[in-house]
PDB file of N, CA and C in Angstrom:
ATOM      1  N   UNK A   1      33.778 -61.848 173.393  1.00  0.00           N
ATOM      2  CA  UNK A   1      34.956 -61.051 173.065  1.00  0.00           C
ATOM      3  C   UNK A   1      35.564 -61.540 171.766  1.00  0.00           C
ATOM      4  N   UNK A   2      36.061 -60.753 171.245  1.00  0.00           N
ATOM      5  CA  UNK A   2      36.923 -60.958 170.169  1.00  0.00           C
ATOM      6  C   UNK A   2      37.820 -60.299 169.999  1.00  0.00           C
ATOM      7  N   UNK A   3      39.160 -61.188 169.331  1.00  0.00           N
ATOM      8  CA  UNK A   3      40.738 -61.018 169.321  1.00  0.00           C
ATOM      9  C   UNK A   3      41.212 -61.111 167.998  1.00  0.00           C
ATOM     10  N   UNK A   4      41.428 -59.548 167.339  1.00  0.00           N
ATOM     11  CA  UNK A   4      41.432 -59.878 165.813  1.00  0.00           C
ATOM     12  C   UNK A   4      43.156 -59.938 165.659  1.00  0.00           C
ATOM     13  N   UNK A   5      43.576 -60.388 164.861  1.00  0.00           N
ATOM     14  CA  UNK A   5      45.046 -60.364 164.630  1.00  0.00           C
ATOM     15  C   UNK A   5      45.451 -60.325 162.728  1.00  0.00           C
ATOM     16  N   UNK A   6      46.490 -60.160 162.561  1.00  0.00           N
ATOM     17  CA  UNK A   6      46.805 -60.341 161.287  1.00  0.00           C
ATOM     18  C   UNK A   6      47.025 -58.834 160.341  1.00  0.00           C
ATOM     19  N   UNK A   7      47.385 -58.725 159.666  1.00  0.00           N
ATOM     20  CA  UNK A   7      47.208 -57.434 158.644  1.00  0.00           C
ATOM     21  C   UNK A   7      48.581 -57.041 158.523  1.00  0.00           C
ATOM     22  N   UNK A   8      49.242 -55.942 158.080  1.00  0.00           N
ATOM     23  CA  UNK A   8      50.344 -55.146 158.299  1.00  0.00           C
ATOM     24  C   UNK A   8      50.658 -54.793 156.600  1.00  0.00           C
ATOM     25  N   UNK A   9      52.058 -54.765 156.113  1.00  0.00           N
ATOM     26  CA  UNK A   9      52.424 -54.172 154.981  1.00  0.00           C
ATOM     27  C   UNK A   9      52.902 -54.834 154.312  1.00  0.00           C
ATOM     28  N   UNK A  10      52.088 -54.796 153.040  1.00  0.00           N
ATOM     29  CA  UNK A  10      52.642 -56.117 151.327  1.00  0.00           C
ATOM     30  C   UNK A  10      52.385 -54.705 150.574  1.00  0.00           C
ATOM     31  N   UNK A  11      52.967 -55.421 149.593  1.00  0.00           N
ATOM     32  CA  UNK A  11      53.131 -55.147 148.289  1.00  0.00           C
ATOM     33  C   UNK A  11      52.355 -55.372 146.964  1.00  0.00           C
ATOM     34  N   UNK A  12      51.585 -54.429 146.608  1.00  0.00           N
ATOM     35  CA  UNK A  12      50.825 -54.834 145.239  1.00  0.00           C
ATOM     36  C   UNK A  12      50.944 -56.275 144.766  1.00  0.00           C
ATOM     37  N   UNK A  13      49.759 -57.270 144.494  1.00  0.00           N
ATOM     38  CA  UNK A  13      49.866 -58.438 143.749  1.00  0.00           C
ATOM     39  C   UNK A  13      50.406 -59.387 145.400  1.00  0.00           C
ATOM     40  N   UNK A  14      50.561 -59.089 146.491  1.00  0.00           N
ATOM     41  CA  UNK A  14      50.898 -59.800 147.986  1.00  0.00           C
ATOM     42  C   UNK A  14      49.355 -60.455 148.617  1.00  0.00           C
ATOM     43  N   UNK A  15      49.451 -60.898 149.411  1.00  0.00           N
ATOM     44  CA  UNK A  15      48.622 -61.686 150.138  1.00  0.00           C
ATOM     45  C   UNK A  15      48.782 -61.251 151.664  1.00  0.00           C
ATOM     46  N   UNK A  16      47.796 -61.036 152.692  1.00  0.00           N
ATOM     47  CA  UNK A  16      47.497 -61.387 153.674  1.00  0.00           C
ATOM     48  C   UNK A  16      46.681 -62.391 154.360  1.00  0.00           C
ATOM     49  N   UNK A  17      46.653 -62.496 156.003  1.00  0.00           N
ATOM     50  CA  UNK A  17      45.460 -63.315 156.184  1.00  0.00           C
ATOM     51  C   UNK A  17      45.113 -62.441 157.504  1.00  0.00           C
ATOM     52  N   UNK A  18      43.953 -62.404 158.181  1.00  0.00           N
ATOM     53  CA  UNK A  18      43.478 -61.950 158.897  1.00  0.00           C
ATOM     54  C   UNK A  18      42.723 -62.802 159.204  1.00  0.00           C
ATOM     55  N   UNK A  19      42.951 -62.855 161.159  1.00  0.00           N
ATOM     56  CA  UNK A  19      41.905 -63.610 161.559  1.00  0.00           C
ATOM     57  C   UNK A  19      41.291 -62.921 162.782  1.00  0.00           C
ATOM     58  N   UNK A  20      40.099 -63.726 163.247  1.00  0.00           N
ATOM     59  CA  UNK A  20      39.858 -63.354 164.108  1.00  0.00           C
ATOM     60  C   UNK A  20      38.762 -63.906 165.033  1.00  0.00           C
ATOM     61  N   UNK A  21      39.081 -64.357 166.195  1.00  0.00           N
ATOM     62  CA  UNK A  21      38.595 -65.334 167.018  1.00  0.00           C
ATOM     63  C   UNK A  21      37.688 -64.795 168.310  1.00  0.00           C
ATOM     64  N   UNK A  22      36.386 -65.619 168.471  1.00  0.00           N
ATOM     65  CA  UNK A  22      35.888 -65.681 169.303  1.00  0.00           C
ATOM     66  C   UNK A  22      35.864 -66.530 170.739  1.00  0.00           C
ATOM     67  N   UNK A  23      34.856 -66.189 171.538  1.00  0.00           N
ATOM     68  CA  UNK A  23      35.241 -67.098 172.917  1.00  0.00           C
ATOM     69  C   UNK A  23      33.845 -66.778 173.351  1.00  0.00           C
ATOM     70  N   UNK A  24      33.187 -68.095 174.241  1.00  0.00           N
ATOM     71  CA  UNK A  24      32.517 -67.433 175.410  1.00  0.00           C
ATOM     72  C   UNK A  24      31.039 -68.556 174.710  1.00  0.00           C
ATOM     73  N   UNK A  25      30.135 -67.536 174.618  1.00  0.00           N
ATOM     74  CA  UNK A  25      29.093 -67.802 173.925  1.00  0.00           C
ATOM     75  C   UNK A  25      29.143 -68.194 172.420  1.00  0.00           C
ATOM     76  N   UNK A  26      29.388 -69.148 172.113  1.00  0.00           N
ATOM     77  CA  UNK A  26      29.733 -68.908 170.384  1.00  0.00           C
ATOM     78  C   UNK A  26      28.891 -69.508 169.492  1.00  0.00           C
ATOM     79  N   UNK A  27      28.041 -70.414 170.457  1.00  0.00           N
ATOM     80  CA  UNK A  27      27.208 -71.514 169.613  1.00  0.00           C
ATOM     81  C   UNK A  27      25.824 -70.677 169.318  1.00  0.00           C
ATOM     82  N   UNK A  28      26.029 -69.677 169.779  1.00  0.00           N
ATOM     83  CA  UNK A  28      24.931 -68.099 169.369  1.00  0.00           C
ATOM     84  C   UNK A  28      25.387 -67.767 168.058  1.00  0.00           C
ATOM     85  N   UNK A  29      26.698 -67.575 167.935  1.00  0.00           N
ATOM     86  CA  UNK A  29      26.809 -66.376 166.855  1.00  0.00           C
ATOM     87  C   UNK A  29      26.628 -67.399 165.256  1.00  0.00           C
ATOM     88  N   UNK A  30      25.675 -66.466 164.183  1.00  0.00           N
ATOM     89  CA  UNK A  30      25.043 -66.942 163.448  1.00  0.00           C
ATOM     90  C   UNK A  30      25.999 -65.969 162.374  1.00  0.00           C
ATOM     91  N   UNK A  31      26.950 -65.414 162.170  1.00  0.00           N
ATOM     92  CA  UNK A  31      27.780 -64.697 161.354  1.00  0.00           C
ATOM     93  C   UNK A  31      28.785 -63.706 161.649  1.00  0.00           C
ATOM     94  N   UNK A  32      29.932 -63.875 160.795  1.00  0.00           N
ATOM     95  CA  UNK A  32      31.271 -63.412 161.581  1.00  0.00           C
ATOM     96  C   UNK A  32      31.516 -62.772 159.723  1.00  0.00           C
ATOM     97  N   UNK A  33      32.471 -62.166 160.225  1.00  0.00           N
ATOM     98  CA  UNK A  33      32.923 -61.193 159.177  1.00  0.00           C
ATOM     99  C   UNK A  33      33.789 -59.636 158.945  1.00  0.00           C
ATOM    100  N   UNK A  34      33.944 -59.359 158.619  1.00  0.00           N
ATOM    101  CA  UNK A  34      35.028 -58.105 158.249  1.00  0.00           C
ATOM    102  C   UNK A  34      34.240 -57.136 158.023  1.00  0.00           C
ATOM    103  N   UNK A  35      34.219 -55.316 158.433  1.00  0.00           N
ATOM    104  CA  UNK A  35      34.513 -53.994 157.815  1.00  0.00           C
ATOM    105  C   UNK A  35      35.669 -53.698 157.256  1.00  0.00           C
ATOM    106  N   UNK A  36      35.334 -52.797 156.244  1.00  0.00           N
ATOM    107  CA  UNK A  36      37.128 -51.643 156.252  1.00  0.00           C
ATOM    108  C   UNK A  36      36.600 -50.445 156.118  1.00  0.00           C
ATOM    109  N   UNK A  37      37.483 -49.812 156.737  1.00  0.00           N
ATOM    110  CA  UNK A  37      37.607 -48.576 156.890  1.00  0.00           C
ATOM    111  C   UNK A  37      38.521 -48.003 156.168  1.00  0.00           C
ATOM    112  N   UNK A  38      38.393 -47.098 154.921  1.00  0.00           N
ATOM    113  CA  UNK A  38      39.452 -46.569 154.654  1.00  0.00           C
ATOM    114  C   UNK A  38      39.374 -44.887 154.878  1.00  0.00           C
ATOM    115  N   UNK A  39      40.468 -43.978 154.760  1.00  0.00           N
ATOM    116  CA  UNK A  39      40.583 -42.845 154.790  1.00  0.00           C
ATOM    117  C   UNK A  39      39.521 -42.146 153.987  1.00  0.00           C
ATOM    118  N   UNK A  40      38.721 -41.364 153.912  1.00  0.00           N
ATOM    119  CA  UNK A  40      37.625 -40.516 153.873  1.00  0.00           C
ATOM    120  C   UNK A  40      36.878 -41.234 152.490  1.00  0.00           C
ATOM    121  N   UNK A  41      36.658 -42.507 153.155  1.00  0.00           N
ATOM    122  CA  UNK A  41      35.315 -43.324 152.504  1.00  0.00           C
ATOM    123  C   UNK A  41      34.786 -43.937 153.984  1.00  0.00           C
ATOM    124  N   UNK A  42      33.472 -44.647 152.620  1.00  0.00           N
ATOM    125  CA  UNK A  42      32.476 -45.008 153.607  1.00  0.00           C
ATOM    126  C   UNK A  42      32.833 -46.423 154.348  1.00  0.00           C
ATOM    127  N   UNK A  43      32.427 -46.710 155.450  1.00  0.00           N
ATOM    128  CA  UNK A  43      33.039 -48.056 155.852  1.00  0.00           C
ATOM    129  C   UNK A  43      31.769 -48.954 155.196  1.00  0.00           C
ATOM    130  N   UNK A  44      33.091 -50.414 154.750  1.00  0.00           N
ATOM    131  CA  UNK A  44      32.369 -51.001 153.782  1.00  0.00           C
ATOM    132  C   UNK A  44      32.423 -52.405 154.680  1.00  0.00           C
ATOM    133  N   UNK A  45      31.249 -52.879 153.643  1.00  0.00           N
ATOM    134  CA  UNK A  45      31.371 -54.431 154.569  1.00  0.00           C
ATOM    135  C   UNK A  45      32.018 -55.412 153.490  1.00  0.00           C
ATOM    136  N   UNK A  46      33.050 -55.789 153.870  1.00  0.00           N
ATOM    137  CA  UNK A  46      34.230 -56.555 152.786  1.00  0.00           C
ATOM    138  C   UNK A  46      33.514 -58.261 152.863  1.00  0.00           C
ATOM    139  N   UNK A  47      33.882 -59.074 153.865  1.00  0.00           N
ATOM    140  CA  UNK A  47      32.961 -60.089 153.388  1.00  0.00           C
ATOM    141  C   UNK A  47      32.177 -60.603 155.092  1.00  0.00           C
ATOM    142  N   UNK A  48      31.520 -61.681 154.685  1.00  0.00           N
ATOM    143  CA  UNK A  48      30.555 -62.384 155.644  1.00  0.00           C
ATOM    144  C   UNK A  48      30.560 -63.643 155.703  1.00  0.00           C
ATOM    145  N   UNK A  49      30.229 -64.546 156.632  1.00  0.00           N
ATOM    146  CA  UNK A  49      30.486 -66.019 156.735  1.00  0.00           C
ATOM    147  C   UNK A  49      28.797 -66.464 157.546  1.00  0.00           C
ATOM    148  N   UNK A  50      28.261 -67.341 157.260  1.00  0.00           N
ATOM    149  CA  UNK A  50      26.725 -67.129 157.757  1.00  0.00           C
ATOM    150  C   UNK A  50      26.635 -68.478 158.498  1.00  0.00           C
ATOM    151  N   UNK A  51      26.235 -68.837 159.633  1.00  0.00           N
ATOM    152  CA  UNK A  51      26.572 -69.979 159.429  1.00  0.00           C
ATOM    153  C   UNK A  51      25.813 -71.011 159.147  1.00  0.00           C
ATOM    154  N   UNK A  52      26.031 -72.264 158.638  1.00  0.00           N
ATOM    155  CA  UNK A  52      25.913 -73.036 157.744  1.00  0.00           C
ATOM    156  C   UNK A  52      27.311 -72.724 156.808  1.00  0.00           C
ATOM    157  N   UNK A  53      27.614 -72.054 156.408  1.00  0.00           N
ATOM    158  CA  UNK A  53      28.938 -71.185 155.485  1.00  0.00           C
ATOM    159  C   UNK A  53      28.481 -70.819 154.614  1.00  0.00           C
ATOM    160  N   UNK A  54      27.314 -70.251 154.107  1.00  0.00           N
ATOM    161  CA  UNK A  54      27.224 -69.301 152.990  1.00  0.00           C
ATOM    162  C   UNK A  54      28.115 -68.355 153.541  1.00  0.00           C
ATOM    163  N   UNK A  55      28.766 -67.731 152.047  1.00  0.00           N
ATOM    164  CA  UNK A  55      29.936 -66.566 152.267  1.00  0.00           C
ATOM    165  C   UNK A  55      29.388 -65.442 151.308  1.00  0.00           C
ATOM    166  N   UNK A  56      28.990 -64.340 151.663  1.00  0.00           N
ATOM    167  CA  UNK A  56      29.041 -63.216 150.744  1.00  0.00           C
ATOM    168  C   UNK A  56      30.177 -62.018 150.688  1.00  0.00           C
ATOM    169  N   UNK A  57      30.739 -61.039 149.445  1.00  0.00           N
ATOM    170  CA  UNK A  57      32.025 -60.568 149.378  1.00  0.00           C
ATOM    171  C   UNK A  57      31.502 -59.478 148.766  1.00  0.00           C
ATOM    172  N   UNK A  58      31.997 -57.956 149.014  1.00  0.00           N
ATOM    173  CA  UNK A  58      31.769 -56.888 148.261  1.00  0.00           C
ATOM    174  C   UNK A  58      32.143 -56.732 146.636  1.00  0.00           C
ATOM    175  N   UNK A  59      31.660 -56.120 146.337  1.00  0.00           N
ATOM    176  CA  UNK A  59      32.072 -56.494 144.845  1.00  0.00           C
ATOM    177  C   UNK A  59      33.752 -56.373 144.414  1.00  0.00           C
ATOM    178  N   UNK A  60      34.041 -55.094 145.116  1.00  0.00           N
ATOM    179  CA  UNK A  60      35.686 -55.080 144.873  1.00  0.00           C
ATOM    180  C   UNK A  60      36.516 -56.364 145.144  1.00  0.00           C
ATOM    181  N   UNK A  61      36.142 -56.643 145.736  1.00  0.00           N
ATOM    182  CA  UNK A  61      36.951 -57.990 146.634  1.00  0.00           C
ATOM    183  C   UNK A  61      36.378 -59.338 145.826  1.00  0.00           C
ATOM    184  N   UNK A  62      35.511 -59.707 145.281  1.00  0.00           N
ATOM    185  CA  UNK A  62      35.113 -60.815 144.966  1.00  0.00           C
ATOM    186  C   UNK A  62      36.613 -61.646 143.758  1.00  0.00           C
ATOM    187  N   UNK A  63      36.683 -62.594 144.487  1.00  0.00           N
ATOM    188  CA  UNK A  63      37.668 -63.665 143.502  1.00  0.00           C
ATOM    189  C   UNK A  63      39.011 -63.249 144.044  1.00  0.00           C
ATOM    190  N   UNK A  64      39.031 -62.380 145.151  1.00  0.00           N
ATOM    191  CA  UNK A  64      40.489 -62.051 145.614  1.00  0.00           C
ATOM    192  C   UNK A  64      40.309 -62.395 147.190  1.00  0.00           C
ATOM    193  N   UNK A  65      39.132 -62.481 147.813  1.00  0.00           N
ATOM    194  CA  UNK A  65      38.916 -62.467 149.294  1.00  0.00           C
ATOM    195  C   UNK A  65      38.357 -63.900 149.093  1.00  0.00           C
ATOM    196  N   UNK A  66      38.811 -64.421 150.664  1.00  0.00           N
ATOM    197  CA  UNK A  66      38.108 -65.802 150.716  1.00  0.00           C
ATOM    198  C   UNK A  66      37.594 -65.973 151.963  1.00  0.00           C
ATOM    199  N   UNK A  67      36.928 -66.036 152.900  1.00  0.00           N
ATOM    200  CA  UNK A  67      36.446 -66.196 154.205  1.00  0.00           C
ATOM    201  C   UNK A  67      36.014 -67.471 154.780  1.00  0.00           C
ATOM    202  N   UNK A  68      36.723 -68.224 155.851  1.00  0.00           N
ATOM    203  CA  UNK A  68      36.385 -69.439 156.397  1.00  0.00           C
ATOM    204  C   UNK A  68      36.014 -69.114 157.960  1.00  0.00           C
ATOM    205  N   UNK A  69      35.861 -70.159 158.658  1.00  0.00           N
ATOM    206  CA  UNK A  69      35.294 -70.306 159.933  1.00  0.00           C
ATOM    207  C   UNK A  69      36.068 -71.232 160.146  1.00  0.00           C
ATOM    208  N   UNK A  70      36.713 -72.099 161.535  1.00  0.00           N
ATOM    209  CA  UNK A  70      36.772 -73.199 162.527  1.00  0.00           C
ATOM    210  C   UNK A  70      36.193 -73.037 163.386  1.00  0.00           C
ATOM    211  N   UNK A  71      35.306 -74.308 163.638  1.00  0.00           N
ATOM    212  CA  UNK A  71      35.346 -74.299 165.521  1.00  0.00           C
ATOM    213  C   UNK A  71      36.637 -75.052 166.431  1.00  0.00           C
ATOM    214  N   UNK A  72      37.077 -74.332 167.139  1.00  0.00           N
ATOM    215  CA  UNK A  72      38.033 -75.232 167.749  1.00  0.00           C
ATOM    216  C   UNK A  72      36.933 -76.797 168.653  1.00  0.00           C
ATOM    217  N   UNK A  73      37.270 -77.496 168.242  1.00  0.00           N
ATOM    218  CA  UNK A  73      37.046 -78.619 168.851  1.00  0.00           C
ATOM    219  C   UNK A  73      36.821 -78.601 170.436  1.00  0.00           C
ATOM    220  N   UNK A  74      35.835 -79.398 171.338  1.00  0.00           N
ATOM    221  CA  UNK A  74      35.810 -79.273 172.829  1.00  0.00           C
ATOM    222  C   UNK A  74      36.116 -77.768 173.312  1.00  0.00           C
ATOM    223  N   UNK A  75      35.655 -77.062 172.625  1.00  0.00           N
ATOM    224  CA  UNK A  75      35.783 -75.991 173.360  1.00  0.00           C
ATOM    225  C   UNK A  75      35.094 -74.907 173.092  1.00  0.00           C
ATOM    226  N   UNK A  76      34.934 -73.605 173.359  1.00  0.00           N
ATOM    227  CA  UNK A  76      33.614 -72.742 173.535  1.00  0.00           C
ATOM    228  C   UNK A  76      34.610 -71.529 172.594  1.00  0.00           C
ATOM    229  N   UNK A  77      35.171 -71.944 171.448  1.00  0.00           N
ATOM    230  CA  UNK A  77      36.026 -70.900 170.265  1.00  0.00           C
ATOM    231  C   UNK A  77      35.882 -71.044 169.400  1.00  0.00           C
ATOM    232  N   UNK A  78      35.993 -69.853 167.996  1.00  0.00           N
ATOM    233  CA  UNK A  78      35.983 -70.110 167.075  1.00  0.00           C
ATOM    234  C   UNK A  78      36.038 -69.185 166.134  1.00  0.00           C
ATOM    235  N   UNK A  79      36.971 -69.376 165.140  1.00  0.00           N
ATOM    236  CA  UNK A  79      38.145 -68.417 164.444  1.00  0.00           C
ATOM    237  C   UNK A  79      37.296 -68.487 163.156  1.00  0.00           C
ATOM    238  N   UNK A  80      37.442 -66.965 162.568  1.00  0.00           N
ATOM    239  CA  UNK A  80      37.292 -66.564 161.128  1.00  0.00           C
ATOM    240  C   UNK A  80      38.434 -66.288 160.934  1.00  0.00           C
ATOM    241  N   UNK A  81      38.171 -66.419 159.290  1.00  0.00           N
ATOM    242  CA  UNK A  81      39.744 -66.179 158.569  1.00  0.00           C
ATOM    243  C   UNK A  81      39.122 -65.550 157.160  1.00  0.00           C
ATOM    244  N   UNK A  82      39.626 -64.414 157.146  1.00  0.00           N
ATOM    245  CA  UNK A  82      39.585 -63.525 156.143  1.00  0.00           C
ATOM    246  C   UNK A  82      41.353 -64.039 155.336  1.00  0.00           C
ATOM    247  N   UNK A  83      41.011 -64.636 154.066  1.00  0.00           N
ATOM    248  CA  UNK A  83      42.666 -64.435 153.308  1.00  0.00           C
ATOM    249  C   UNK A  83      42.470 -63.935 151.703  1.00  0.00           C
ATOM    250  N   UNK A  84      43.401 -62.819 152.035  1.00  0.00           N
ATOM    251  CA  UNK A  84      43.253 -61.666 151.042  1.00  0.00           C
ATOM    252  C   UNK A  84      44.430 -61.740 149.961  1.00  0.00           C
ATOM    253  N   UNK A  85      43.886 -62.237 148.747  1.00  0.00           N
ATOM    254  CA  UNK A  85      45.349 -62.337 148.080  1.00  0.00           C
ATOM    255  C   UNK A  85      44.920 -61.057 146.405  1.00  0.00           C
ATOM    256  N   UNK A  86      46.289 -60.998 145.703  1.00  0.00           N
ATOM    257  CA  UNK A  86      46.206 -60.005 144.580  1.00  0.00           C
ATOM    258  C   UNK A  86      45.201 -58.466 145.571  1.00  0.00           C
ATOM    259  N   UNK A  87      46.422 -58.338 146.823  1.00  0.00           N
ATOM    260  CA  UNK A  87      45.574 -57.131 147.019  1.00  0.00           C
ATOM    261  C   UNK A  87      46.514 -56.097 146.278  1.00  0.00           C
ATOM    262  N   UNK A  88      45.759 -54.883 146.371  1.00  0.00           N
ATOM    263  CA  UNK A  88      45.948 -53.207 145.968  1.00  0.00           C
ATOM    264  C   UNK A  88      46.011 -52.247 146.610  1.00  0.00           C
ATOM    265  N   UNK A  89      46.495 -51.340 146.431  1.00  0.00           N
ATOM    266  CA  UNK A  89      46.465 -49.499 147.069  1.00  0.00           C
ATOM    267  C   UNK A  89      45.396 -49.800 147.991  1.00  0.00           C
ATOM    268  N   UNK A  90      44.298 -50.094 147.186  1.00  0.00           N
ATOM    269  CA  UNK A  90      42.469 -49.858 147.306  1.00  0.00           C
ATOM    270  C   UNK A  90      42.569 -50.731 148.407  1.00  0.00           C
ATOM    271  N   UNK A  91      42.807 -51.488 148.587  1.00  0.00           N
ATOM    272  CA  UNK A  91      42.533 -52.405 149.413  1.00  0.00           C
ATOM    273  C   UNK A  91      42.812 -51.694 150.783  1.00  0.00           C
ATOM    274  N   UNK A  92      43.735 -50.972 151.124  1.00  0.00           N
ATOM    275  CA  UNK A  92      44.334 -50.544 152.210  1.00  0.00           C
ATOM    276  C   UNK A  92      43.331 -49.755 152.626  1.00  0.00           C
ATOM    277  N   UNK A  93      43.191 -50.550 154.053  1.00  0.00           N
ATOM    278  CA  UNK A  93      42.258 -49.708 155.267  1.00  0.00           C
ATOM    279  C   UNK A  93      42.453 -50.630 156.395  1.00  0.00           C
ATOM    280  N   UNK A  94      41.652 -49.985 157.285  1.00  0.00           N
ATOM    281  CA  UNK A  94      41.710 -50.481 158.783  1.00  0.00           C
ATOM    282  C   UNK A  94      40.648 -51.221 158.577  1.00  0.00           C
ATOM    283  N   UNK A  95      40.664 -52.931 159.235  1.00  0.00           N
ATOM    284  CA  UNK A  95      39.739 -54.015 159.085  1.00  0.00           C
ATOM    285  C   UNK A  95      39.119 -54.069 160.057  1.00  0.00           C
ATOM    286  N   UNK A  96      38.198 -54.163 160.336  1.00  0.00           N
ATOM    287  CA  UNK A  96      36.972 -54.797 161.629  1.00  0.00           C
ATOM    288  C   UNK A  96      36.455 -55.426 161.452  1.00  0.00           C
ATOM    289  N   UNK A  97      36.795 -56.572 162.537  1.00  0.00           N
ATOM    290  CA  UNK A  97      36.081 -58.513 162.542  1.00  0.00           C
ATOM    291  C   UNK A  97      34.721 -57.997 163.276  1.00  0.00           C
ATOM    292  N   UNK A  98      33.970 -58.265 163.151  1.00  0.00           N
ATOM    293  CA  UNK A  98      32.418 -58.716 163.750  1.00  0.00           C
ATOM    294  C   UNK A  98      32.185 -59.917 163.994  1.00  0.00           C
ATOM    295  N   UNK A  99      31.503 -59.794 164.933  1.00  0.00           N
ATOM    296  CA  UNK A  99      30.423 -61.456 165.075  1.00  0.00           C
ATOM    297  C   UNK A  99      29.224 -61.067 165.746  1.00  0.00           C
ATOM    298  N   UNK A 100      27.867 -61.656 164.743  1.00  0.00           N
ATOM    299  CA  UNK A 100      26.474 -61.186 165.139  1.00  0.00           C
ATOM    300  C   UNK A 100      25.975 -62.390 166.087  1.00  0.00           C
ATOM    301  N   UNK A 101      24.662 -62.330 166.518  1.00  0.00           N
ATOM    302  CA  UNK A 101      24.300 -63.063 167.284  1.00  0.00           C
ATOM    303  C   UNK A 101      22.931 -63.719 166.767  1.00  0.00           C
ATOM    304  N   UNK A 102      22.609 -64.678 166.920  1.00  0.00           N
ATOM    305  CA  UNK A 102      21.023 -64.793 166.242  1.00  0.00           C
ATOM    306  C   UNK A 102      19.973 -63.818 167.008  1.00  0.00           C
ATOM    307  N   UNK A 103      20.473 -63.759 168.397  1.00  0.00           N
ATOM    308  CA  UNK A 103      19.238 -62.630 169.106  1.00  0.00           C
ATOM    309  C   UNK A 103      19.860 -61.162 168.818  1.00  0.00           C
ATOM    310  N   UNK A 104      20.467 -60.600 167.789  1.00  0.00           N
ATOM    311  CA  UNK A 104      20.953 -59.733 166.677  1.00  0.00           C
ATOM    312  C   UNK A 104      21.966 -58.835 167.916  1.00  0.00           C
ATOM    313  N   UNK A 105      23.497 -59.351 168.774  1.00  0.00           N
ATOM    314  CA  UNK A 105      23.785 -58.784 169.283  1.00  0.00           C
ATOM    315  C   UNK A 105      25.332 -58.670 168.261  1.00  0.00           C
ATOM    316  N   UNK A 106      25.812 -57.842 168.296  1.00  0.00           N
ATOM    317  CA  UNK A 106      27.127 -57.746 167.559  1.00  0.00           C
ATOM    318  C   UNK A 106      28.326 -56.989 168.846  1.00  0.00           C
ATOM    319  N   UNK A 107      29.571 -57.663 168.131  1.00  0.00           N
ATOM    320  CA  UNK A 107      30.568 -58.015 168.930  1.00  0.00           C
ATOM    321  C   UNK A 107      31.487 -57.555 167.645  1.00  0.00           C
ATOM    322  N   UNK A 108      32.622 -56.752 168.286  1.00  0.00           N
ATOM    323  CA  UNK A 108      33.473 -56.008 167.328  1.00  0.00           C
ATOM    324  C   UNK A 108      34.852 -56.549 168.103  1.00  0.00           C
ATOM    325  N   UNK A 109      36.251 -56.521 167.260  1.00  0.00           N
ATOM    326  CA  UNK A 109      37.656 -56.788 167.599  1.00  0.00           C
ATOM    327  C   UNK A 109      37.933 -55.590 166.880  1.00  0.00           C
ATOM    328  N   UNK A 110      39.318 -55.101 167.821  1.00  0.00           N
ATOM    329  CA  UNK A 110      40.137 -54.243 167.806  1.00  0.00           C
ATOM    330  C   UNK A 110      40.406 -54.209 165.961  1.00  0.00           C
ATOM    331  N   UNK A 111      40.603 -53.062 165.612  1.00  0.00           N
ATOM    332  CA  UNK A 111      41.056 -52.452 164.447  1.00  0.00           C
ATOM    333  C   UNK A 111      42.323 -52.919 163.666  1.00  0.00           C
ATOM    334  N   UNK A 112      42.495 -53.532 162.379  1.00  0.00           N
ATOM    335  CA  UNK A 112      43.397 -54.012 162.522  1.00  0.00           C
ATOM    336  C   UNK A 112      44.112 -53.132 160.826  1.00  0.00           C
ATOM    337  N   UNK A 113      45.357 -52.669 161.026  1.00  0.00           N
ATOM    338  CA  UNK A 113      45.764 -51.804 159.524  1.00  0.00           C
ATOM    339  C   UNK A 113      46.213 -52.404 158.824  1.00  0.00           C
ATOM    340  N   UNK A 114      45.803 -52.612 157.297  1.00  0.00           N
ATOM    341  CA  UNK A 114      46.243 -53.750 156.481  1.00  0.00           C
ATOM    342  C   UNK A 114      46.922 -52.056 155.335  1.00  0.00           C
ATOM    343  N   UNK A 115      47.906 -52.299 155.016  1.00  0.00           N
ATOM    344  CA  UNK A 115      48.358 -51.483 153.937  1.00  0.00           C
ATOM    345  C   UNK A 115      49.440 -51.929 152.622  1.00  0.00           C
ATOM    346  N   UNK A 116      48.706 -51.577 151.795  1.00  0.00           N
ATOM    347  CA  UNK A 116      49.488 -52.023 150.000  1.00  0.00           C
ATOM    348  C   UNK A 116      50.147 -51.250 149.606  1.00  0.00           C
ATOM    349  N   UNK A 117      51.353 -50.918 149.472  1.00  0.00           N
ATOM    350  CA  UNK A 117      52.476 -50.406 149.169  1.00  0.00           C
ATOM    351  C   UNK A 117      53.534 -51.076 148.624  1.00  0.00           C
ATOM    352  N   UNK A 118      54.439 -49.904 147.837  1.00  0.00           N
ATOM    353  CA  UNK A 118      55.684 -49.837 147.509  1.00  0.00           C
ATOM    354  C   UNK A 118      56.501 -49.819 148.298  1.00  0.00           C
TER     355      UNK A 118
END
């Protein structure tokens, strides 16, 4: 399962963070990461965390998105963190955390609306 949290309403040149945490099976999942969805585009894949931590970032986003991982310690969790700074208009869409599996199963968290405004 996964429990995404974070997003809501900034202002051009603002920062968010978005996270979003796993449970259960975790010492499976081999990459965690973000969609967006925006209004009548294509859903894009914003960034990725692999693990080992190679990080890959869509091109829009590169040098403004940063993506980490924790494992919580003694325990069977473990949080991505999408932090989004100098965002834009563009930026605004609905986010979706993923987490893949090495036996290629994927695991989605609730939708989360990040919006850049005046």
């Amino acid at each position: 399962q996964l429990q995404a949290s974070g997003g809501g309403l900034v202002q051009p040149g603002g920062s968010l963070t978005l996270s979003c945490s796993a449970s259960g099976k975790t010492s499976n999942i081999n990459a965690m990461g973000w969609y967006r969805q925006a209004p009548e585009k294509q859903r894009e894949l914003v960034a990725t965390i692999i693990s080992g931590g190679l990080t890959k970032f869509a091109d829009p986003v590169k040098g403004r998105f940063t993506i980490s991982r924790v494992n919580v310690e003694n325990t069977a969790e473990t949080t991505a963190y999408l932090q989004m700074d100098s965002l834009t208009p563009e930026d605004t869409a609905v986010y979706l955390c993923f987490a893949s599996t090495w036996d290629a199963e994927i695991s989605w968290g609730q939708g989360t609306q990040v919006t850049v405004s005046t």
